[in-house]
Protein backbone atom coordinates (compact mmCIF):
# COMPACT_ATOMS: atom_id res chain seq x y z
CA UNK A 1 0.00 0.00 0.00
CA UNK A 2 1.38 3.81 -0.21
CA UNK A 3 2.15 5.99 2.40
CA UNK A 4 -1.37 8.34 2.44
CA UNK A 5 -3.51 4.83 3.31
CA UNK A 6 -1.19 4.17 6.24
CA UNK A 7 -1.62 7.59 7.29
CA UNK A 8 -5.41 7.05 7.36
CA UNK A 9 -5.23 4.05 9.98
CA UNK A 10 -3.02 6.47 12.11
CA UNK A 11 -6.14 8.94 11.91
CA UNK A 12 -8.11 6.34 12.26
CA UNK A 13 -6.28 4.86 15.74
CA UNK A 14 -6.06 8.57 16.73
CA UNK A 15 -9.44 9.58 16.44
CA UNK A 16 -10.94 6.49 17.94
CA UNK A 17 -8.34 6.57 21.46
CA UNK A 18 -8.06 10.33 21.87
CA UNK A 19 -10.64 12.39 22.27
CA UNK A 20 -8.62 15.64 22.48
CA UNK A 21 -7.50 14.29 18.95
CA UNK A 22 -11.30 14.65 17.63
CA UNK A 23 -11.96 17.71 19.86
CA UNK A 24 -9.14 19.58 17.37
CA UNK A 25 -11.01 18.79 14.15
CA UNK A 26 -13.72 20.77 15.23
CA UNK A 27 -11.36 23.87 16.60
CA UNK A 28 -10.61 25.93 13.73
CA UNK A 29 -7.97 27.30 13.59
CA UNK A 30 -6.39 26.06 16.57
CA UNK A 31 -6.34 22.56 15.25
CA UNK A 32 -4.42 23.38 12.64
CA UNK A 33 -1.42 24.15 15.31
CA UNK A 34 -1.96 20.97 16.70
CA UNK A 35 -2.24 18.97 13.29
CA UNK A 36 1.36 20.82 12.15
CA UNK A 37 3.09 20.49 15.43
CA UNK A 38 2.18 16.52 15.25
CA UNK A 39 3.67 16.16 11.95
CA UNK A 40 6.72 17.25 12.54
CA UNK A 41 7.27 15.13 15.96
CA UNK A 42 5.53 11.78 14.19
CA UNK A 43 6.87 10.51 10.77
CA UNK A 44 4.11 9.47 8.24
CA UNK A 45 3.76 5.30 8.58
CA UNK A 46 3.66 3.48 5.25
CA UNK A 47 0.74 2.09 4.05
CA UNK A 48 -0.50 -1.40 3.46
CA UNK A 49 -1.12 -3.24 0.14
CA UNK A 50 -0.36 -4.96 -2.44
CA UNK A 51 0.02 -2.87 -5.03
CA UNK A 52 -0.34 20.18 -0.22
CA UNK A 53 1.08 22.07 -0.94
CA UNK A 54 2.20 24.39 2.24
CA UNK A 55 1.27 28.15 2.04
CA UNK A 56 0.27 31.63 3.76
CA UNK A 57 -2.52 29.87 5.30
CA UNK A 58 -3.11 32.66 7.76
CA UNK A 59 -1.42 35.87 8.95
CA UNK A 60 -1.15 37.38 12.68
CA UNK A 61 -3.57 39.25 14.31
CA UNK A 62 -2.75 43.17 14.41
CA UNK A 63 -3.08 43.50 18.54
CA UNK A 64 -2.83 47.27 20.26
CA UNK A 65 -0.14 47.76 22.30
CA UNK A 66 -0.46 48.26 25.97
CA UNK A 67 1.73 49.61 28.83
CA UNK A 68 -0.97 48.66 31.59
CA UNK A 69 -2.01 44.82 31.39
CA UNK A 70 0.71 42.65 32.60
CA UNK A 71 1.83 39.74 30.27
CA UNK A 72 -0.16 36.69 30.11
CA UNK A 73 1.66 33.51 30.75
CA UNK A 74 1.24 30.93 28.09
CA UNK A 75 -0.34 27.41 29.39
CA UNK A 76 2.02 24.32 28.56
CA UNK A 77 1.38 20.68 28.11
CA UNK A 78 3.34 18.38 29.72
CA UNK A 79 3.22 15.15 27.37
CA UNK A 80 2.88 11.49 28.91
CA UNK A 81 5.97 9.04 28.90
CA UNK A 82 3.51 6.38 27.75
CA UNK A 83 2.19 9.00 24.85
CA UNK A 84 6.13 9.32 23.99
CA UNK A 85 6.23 5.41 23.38
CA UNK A 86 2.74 5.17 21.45
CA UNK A 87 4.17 7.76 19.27
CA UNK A 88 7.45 6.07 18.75
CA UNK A 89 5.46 2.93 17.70
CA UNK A 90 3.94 4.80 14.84
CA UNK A 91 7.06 6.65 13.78
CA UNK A 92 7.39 4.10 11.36
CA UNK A 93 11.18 4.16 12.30
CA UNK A 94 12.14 0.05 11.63
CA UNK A 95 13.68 -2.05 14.87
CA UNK A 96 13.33 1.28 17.17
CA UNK A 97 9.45 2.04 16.04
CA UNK A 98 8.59 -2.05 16.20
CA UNK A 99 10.82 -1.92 19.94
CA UNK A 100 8.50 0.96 21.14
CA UNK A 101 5.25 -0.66 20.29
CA UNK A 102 6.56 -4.83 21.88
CA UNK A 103 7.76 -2.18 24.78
CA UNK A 104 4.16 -0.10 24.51
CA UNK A 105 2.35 -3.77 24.72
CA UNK A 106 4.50 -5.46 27.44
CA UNK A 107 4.42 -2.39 29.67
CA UNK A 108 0.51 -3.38 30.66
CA UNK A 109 0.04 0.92 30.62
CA UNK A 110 -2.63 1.11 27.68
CA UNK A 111 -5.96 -0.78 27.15
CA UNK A 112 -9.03 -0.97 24.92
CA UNK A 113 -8.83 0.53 21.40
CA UNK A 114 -5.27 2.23 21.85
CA UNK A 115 -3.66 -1.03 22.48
CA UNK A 116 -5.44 -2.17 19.53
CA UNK A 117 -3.99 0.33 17.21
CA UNK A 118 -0.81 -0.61 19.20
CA UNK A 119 -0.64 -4.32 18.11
CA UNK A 120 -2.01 -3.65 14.67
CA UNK A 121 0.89 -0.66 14.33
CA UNK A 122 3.41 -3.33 15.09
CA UNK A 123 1.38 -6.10 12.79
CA UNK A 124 1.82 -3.87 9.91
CA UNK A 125 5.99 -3.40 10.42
CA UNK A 126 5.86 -7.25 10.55
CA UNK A 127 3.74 -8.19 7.99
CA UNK A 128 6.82 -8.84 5.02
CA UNK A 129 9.59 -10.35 6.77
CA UNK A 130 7.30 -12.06 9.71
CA UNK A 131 3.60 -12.80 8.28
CA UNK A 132 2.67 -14.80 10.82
CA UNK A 133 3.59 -12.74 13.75
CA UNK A 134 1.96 -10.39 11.76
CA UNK A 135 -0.94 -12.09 11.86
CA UNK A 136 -0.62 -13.16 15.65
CA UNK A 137 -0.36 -9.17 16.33
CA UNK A 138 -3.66 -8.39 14.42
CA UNK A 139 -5.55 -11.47 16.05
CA UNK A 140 -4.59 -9.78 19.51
CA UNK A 141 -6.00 -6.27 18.22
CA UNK A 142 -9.12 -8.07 17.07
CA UNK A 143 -9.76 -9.78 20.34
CA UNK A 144 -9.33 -6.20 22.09
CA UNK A 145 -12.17 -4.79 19.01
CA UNK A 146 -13.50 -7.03 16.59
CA UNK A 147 -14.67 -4.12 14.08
CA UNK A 148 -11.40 -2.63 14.17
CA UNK A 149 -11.20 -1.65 10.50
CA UNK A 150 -6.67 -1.36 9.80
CA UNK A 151 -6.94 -5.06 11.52
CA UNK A 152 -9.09 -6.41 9.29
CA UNK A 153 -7.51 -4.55 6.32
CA UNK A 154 -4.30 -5.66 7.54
CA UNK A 155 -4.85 -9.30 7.99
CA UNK A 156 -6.92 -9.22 4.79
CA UNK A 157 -3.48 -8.14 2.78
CA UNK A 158 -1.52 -10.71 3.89
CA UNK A 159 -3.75 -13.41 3.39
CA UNK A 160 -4.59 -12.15 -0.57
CA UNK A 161 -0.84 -12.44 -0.44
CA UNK A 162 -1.02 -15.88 0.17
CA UNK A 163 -3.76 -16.52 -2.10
CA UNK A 164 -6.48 -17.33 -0.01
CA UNK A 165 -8.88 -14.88 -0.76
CA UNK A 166 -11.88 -16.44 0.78
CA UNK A 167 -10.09 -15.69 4.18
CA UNK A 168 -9.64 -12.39 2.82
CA UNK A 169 -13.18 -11.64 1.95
CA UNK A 170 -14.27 -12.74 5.39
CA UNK A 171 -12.48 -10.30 7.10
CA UNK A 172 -12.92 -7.48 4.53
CA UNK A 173 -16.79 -8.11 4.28
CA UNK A 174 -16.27 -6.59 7.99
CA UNK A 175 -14.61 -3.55 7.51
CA UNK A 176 -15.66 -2.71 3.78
CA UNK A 177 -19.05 -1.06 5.70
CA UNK A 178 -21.00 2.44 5.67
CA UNK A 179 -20.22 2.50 9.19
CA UNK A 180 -16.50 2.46 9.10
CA UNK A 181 -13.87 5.37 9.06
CA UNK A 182 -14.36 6.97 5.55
CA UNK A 183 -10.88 6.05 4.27
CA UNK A 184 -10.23 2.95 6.23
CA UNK A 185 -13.27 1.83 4.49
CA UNK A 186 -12.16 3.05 1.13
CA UNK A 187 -9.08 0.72 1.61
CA UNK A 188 -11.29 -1.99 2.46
CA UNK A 189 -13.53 -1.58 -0.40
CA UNK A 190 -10.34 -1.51 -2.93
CA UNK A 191 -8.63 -4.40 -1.30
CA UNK A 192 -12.48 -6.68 -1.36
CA UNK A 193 -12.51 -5.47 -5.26
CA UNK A 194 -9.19 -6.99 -6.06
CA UNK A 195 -9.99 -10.04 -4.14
CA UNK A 196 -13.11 -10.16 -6.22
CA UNK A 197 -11.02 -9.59 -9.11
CA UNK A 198 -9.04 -12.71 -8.86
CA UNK A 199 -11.91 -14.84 -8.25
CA UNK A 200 -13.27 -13.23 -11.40
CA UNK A 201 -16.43 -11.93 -9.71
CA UNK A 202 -15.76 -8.67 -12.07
CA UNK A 203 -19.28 -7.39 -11.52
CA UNK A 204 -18.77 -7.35 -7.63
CA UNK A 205 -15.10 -6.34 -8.12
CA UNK A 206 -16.66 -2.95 -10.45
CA UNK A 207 -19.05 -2.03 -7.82
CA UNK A 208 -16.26 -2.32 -5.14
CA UNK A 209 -13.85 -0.51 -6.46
CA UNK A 210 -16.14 2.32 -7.88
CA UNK A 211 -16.69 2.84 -4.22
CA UNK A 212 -13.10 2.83 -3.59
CA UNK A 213 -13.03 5.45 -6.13
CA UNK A 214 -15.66 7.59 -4.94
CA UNK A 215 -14.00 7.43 -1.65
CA UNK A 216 -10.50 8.60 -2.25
CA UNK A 217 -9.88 9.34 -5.90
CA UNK A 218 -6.65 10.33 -5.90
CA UNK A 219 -5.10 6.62 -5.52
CA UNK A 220 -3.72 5.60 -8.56
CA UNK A 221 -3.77 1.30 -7.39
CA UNK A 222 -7.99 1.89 -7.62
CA UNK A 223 -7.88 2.78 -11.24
CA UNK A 224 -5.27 0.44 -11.98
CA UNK A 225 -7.48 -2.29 -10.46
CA UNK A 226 -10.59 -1.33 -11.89
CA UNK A 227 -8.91 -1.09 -15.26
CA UNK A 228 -8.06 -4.22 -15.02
CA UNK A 229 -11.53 -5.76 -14.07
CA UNK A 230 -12.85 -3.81 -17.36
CA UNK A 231 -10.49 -5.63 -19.52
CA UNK A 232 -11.31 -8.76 -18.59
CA UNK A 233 -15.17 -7.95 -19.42
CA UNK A 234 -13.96 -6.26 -22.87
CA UNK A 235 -15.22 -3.12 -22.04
CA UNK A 236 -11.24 -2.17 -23.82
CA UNK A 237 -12.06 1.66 -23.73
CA UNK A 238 -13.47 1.86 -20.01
CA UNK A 239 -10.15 -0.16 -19.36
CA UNK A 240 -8.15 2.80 -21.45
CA UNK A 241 -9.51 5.41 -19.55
CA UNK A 242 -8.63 3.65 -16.03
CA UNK A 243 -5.33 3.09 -16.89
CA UNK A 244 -4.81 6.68 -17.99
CA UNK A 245 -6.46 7.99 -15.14
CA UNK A 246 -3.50 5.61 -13.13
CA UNK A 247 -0.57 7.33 -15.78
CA UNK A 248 -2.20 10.69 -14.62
CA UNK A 249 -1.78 9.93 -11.01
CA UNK A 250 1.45 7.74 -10.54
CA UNK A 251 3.42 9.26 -13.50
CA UNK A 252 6.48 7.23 -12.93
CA UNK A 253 4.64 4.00 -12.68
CA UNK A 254 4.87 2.13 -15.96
CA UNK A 255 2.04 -0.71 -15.01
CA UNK A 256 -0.95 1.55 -16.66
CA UNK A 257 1.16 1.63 -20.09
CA UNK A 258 2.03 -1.73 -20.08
CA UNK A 259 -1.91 -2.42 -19.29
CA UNK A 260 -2.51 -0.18 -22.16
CA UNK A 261 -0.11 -2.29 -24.64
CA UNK A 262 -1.64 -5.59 -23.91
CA UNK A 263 -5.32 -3.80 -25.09
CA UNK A 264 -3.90 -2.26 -27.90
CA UNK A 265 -1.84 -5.81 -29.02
CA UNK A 266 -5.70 -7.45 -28.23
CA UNK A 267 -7.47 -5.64 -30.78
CA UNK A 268 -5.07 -4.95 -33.18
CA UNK A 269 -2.94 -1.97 -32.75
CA UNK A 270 0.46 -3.38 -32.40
CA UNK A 271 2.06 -0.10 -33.83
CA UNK A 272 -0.12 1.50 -30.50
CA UNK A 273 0.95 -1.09 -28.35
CA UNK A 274 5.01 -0.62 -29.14
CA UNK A 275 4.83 3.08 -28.62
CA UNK A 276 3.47 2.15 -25.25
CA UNK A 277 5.99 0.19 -24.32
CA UNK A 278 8.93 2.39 -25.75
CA UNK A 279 7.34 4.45 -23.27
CA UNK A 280 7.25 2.02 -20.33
CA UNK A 281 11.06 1.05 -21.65
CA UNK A 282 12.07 4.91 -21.23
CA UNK A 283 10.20 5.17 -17.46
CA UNK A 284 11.62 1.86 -16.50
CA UNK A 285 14.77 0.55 -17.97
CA UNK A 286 15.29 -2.36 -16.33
CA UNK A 287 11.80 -3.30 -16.64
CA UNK A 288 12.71 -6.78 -18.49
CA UNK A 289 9.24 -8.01 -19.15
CA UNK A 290 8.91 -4.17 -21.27
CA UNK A 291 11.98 -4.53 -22.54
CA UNK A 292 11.23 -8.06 -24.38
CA UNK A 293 7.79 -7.38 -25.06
CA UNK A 294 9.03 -4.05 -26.24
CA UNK A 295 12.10 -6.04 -28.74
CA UNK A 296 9.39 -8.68 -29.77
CA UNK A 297 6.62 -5.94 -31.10
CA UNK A 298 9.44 -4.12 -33.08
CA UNK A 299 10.14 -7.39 -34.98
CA UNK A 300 6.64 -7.76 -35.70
CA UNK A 301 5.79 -4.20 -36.43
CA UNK A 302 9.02 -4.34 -38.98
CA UNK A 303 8.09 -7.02 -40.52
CA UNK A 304 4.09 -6.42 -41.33
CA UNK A 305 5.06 -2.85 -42.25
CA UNK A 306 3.75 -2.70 -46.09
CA UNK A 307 6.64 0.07 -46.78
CA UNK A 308 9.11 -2.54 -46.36
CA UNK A 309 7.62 -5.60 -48.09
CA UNK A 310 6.57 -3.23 -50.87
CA UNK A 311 9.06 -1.15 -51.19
CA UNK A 312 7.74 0.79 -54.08
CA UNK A 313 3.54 1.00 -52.70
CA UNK A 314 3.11 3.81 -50.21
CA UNK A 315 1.30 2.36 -47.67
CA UNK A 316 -2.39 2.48 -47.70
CA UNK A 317 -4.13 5.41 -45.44
């Protein structure tokens, strides 16, 4: 997944164990102090899956001067050791960040849906190199609260990475709902679409990740995924558009152009096709599969080209 889904689930776990967190939504514009000052103590996590611009936002408030009022001291915070460790766990900072959630856990100091969004934190920095621990961690946050949305998504990514997508689909039939987190959802509702995807249920698969879409339309994997569930219907143009909606978003990505050769190759536009993958050659060199595709639709395109079987037709228009 990509970093801006990750950084929904720590909205997510923030918003569900802190009310203070909520409270600074609503308290415009002093939230926006609070938002900026937590950014720059808490790295953004990475996000699951398988596959602003800062500005003069606001100016100071002209105040008169005065000789008579004496100065107003300015209330501090003083923040929690234990809040110091939670955020550590979602620095997203490898061995250290994955140390400060086991420590977090172990330390008995947190309970009920923070300790949730502890485990899962620490389930997501294991889910690569230690699945099943991975696994073991979401379990624990699903004991704690069994509607807890990154869990489910969580667990749900490793098992489509396995395969076993009816595993998947039981946990994702949970947290793809109306009633959960707006983006959390939207991942859920993506990840349930490409699970339908590979089981070829492309009608369920459409209406999943249109949702997905409507959700948070700025994530290039939905379009890619959707894309893909048009082509395998036919519907080649609907398919086009998805993957250059993908190009549009993820500019560097060469997956919607080579998507876009394998349509063109399908209903006849090889000449299309190659200048899609001389394209997906030039964003990714050492992309072999473009690079042989790329060789193998030159040979072809050379040798169906009427200019050089007949060398003295011009080719018709």
């Amino acid at each position: 997944m990509k970093p801006a889904a990750r950084i929904v689930a720590l909205h997510g776990a923030l918003w569900s164990i802190d009310p203070w967190y909520r409270w600074s939504w609503y308290a415009w514009p002093t939230a926006m102090a609070v938002l900026i000052t937590g950014w720059i103590l808490i790295s953004k996590p990475v996000n699951t899956g398988a596959w602003g611009n800062a500005g003069a936002w606001a100016k100071p408030i002209a105040q008169r001067a005065t000789t008579t009022a004496p100065a107003t001291p300015i209330k501090t915070t003083t923040v929690n050791p234990v809040d110091l460790e939670v955020m550590s766990c979602f620095a997203n900072r490898g061995e250290s960040s994955e140390s400060a959630c086991t420590k977090v856990i172990d330390d008995g100091k947190i309970s009920g849906s923070r300790l949730a969004s502890v485990y899962t934190q620490r389930g997501f920095m294991r889910r690569d190199k230690q699945p099943d621990s991975a696994i073991s961690d979401f379990n624990a946050a699903l004991k704690i609260q069994p509607d807890y949305a990154p869990a489910l998504n969580d667990r749900a990514w490793i098992y489509m990475n396995r395969g076993d997508y009816d595993a998947a689909l039981l946990d994702l039939n949970k947290s793809a709902s109306p009633t959960t987190p707006w983006l959390q959802a939207a991942v859920a509702y993506y990840y349930r679409g490409f699970a339908y995807l590979r089981q070829k249920e492309y009608a369920k698969a459409l209406s999943d990740l249109n949702e997905a879409i409507r959700r948070q339309a700025n994530n290039a994997d939905y379009y890619l995924a959707r894309g893909e569930a048009q082509q395998a219907q036919e519907n080649y143009d609907a398919a086009l558009r998805d993957f250059d909606e993908f190009g549009k978003r993820a500019p560097k990505d060469p997956r919607g152009l080579l998507a876009r050769a394998v349509i063109f190759e399908t209903t006849g536009k090889p000449r299309d096709a190659l200048a899609a993958l001389e394209s997906a050659v030039t964003l990714a060199p050492d992309n072999d599969f473009a690079r042989s595709e790329r060789d193998r639709l030159r040979g072809q395109v050379k040798d169906n080209d009427p200019a050089k079987s007949n060398p003295g037709e011009l080719p018709p228009t």
